[in-house]
Protein backbone atom coordinates (compact mmCIF):
# COMPACT_ATOMS: atom_id res chain seq x y z
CA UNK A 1 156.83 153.50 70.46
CA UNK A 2 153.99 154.88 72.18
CA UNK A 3 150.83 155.46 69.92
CA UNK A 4 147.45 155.64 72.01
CA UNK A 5 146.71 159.17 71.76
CA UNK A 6 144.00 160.16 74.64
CA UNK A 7 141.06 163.09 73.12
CA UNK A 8 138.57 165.30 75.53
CA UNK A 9 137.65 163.94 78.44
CA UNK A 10 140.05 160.99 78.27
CA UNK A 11 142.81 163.61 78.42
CA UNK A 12 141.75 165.65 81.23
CA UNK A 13 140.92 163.13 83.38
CA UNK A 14 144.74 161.77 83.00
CA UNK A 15 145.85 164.98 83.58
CA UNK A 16 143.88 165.40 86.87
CA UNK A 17 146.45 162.40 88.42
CA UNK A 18 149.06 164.15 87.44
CA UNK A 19 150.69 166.74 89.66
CA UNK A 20 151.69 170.61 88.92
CA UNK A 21 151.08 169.93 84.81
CA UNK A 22 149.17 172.84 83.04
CA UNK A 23 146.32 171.78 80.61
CA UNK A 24 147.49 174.88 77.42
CA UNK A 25 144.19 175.03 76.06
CA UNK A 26 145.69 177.59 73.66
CA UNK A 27 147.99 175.39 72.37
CA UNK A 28 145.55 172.90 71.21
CA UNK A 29 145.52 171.10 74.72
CA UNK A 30 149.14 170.28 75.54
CA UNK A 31 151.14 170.25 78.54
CA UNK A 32 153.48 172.66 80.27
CA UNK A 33 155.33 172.29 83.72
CA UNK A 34 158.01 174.38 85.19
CA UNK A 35 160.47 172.73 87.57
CA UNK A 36 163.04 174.99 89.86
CA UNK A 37 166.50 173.71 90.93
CA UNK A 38 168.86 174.65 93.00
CA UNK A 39 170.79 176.04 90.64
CA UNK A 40 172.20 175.82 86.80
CA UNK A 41 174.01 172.70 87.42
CA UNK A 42 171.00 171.12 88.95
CA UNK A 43 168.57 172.04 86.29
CA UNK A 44 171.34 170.97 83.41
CA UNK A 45 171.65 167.67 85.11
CA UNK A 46 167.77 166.99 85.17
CA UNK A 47 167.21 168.21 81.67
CA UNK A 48 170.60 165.63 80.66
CA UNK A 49 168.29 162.88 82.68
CA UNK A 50 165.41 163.50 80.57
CA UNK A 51 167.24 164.07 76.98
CA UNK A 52 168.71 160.69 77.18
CA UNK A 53 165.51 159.26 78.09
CA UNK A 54 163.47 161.29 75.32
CA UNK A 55 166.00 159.97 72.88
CA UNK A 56 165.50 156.71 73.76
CA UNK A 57 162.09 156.94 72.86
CA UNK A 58 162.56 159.17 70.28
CA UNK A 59 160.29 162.09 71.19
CA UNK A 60 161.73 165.30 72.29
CA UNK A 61 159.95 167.36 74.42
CA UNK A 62 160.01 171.57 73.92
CA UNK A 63 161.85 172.67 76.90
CA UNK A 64 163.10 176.22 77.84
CA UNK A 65 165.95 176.77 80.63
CA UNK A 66 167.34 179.78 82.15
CA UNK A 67 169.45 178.91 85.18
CA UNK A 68 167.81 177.27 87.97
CA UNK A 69 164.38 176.54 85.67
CA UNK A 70 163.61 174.33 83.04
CA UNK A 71 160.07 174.39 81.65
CA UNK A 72 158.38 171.66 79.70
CA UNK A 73 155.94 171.70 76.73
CA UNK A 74 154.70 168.06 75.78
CA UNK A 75 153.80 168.48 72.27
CA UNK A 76 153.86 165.09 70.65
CA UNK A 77 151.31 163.35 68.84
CA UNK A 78 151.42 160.71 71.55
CA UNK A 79 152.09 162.85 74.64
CA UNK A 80 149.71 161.68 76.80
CA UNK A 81 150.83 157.70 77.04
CA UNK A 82 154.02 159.55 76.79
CA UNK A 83 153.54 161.83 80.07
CA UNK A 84 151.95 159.23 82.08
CA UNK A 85 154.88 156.99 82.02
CA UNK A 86 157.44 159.67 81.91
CA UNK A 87 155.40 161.72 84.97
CA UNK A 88 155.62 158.61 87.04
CA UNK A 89 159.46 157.88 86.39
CA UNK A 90 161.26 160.99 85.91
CA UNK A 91 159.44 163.78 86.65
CA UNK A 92 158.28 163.14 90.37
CA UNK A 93 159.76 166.34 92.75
């Protein structure tokens, strides 16, 4: 289980090595990216990728698909160990 939670400047300057990822300032400083596919079957595939992954861990990501995009929402209270790791395995386009 991941527990380091990264505050302020800690967290923006992990998010500046990460590509395409949206700092949500609104949303108390979470992430969001949006990823395009091919089509449906491409985009399910990914997001089956990343579920069985996420359950492993046991954090579950918000996520919103309609047909060839899936975005992401990292919202957990240890997101940004999290998003390093899963940025660097999975989420690489």
């Amino acid at each position: 289980m991941y527990s380091n939670k990264l505050e302020g400047s800690q967290r923006r300057a992990a998010l500046e090595k990460l590509k395409n990822w949206e700092f949500q300032e609104d949303r108390n400083g979470l992430i969001k990216r949006q990823f395009m596919f091919k089509d449906f079957k491409h985009a399910w595939q990914f997001m089956n990728k990343i579920a069985d992954k996420a359950e492993e861990m046991n954090h579950h990501p918000e996520w919103f698909n309609v047909y060839n995009k899936v975005d992401i929402v990292l919202t957990t209270q240890f997101v940004y160990s999290l998003f390093l790791s899963w940025n660097n395995s999975y989420f690489k386009k």
